[in-house]
Protein backbone atom coordinates (compact mmCIF):
# COMPACT_ATOMS: atom_id res chain seq x y z
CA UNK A 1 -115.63 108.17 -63.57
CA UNK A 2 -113.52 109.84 -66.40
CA UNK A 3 -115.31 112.83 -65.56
CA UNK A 4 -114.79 112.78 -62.50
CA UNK A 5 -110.75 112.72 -62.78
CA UNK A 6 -111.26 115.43 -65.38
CA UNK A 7 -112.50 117.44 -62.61
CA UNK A 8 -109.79 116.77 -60.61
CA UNK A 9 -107.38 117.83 -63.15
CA UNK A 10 -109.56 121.30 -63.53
CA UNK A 11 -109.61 121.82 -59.78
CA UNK A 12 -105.91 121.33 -59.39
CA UNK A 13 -104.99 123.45 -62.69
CA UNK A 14 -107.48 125.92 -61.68
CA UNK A 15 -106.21 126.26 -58.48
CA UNK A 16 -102.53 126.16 -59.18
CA UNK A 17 -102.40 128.78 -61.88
CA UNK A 18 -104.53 131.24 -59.82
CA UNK A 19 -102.06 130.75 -56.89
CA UNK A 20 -99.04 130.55 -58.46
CA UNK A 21 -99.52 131.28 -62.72
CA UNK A 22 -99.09 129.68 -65.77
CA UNK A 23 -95.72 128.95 -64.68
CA UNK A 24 -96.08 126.53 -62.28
CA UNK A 25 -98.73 124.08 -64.54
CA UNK A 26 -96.42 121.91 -64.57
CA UNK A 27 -97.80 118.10 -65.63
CA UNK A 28 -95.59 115.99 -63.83
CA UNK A 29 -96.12 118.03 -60.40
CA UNK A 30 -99.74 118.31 -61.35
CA UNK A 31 -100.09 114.51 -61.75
CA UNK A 32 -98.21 113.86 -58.75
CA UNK A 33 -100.41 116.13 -56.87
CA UNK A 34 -103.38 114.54 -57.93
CA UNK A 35 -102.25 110.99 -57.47
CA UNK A 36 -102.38 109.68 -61.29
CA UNK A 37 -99.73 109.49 -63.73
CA UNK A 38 -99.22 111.56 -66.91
CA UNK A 39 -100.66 109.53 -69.40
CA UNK A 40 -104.10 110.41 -66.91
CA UNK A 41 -103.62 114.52 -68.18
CA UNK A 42 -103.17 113.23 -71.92
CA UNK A 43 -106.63 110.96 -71.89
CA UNK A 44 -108.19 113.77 -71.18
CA UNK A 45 -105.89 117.08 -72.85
CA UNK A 46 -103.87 116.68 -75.50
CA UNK A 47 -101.46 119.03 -74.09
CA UNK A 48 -100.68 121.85 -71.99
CA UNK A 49 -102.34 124.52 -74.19
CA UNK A 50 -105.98 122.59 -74.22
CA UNK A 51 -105.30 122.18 -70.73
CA UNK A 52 -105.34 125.96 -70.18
CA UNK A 53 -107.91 126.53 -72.27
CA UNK A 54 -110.13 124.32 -70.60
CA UNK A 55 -109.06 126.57 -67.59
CA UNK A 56 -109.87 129.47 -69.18
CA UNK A 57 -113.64 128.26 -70.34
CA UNK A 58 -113.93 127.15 -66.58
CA UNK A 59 -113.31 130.64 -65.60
CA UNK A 60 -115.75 131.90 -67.74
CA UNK A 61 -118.11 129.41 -66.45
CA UNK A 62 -117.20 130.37 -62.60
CA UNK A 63 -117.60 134.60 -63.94
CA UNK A 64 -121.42 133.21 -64.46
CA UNK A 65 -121.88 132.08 -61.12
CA UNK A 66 -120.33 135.11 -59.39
CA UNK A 67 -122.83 137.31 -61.60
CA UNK A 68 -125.35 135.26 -60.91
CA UNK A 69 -124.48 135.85 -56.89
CA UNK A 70 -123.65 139.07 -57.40
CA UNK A 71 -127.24 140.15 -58.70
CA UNK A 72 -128.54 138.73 -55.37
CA UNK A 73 -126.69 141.24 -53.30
CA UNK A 74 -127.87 144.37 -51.84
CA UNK A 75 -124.90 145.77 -50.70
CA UNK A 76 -121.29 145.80 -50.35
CA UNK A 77 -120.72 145.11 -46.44
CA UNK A 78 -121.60 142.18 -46.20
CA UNK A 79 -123.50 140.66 -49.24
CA UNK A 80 -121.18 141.43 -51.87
CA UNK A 81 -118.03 140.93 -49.52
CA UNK A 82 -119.73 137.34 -48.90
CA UNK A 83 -119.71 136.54 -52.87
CA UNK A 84 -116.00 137.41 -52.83
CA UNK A 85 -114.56 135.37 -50.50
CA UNK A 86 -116.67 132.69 -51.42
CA UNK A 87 -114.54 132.49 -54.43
CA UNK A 88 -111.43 133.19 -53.72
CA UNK A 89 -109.49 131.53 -56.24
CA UNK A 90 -111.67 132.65 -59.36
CA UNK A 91 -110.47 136.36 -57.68
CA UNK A 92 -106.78 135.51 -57.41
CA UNK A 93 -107.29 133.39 -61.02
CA UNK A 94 -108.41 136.63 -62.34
CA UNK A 95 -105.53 138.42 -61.37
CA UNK A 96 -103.55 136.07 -62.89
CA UNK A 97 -104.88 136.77 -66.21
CA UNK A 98 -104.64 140.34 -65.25
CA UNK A 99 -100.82 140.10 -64.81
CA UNK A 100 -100.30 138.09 -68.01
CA UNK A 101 -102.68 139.97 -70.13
CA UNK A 102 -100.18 140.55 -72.71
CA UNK A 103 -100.82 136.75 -73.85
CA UNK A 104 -104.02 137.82 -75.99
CA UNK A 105 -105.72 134.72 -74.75
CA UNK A 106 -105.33 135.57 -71.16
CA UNK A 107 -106.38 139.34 -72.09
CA UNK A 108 -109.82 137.89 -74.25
CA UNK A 109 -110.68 135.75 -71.26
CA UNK A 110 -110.02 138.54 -69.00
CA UNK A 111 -112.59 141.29 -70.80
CA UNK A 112 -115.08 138.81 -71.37
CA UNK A 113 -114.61 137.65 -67.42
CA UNK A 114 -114.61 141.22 -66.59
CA UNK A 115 -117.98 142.08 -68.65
CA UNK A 116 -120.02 139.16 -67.25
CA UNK A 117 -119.08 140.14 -63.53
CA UNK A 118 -118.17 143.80 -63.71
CA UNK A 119 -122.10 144.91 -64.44
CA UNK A 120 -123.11 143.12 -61.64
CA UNK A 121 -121.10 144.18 -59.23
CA UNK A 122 -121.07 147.63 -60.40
CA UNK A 123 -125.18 147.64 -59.86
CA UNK A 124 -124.34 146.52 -56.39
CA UNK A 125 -121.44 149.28 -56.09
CA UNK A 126 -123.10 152.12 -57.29
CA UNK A 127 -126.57 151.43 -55.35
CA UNK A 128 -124.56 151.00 -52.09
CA UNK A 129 -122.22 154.05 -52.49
CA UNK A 130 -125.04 156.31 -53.36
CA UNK A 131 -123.62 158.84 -55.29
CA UNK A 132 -124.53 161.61 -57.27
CA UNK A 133 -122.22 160.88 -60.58
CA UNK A 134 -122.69 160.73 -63.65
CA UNK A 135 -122.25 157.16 -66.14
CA UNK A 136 -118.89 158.56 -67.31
CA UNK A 137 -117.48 159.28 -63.44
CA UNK A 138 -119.04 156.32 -61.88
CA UNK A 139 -117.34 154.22 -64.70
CA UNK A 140 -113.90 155.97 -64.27
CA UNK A 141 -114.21 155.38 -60.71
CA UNK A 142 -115.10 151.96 -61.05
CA UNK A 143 -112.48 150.86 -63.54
CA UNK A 144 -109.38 152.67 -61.18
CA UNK A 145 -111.57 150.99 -58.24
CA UNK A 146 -111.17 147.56 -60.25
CA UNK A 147 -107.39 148.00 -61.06
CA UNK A 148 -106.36 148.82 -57.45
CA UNK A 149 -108.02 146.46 -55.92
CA UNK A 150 -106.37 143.24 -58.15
CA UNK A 151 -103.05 144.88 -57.38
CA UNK A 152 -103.62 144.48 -53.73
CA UNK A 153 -105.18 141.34 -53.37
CA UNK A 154 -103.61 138.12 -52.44
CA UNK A 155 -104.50 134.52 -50.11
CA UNK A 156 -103.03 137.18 -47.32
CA UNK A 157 -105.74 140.27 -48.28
CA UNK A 158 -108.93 137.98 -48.81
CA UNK A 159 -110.59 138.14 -45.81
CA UNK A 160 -113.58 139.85 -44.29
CA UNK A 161 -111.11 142.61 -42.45
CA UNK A 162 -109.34 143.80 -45.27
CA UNK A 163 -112.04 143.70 -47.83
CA UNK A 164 -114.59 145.82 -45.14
CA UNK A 165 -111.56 148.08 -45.11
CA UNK A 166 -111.19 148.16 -48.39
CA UNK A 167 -114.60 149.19 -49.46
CA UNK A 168 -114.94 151.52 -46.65
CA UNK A 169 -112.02 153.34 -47.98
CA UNK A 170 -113.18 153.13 -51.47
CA UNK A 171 -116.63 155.10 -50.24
CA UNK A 172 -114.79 157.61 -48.87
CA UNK A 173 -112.38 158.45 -51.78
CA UNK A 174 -115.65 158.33 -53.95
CA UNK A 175 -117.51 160.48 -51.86
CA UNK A 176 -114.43 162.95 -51.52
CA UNK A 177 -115.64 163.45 -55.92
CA UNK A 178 -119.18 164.76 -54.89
């Protein structure tokens, strides 16, 4: 059963810091939250940093299973649109790390989440899209593509609507470069 409050403690952290940041990891309003007292957080982190760190290896570990999704997509609207909302929070966690990726650890978990999903997703992309680029354009594309769209989303943007729009939109601009 230890692991199983672990868990908890990873779902909550996990879930708090992609809605809200680092910031707001805050171990009393964590434990309260979760319904078990401090000393609960320190049998199983021995403080705030391993905490986050576990956080960040569960990331990495969720980046795995969005590949892994990813790779069974054939296209954007609606497979790949499917695999996004489906996890939600690892998208808004990653734009967490995004916005604090001057804290090098954020930054390293950020590239290496970014490497693991970004091929994947960029197979789908650039099969579904079509175009006639080459490597060097469809990767510039891609990485503005990438940028925009963490500035944009939010709980509000991550729906079906928005990211069809989105996508649609993002054809069209790429299109506009052939």
């Amino acid at each position: 059963m230890k692991s199983d409050t672990k868990a908890i403690w990873i779902k909550l952290g996990y879930e708090t810091f992609a809605l809200k940041g680092q910031g707001a990891l805050k171990i009393e309003r964590l434990a309260k939250q979760v319904g078990k007292s401090k000393s609960s957080f320190y049998h199983h982190f021995a403080d705030i940093d391993s905490f986050i760190e576990t956080l960040l290896k569960h990331h990495i570990d969720q980046s795995y299973v969005i590949a892994d999704q990813e790779r069974t997509a054939n296209k954007i609207d609606p497979d790949l649109i499917n695999v996004l909302l489906a996890h939600q929070t690892d998208l808004l966690f990653n734009r967490q790390l995004r916005i604090n990726q001057n804290v090098k650890l954020f930054n390293d978990t950020l590239c290496r989440s970014n490497k693991i999903v970004g091929e994947a997703f960029k197979t789908v992309w650039v099969k579904d899209l079509n175009l006639k680029l080459n490597d060097r354009q469809m990767e510039g594309i891609f990485t503005l593509a990438l940028q925009n769209f963490y500035l944009q989303i939010n709980v509000d943007t991550l729906n079906p609507k928005w990211l069809s729009e989105y996508f649609l939109n993002l054809k069209r601009i790429a299109n506009s470069f052939t």
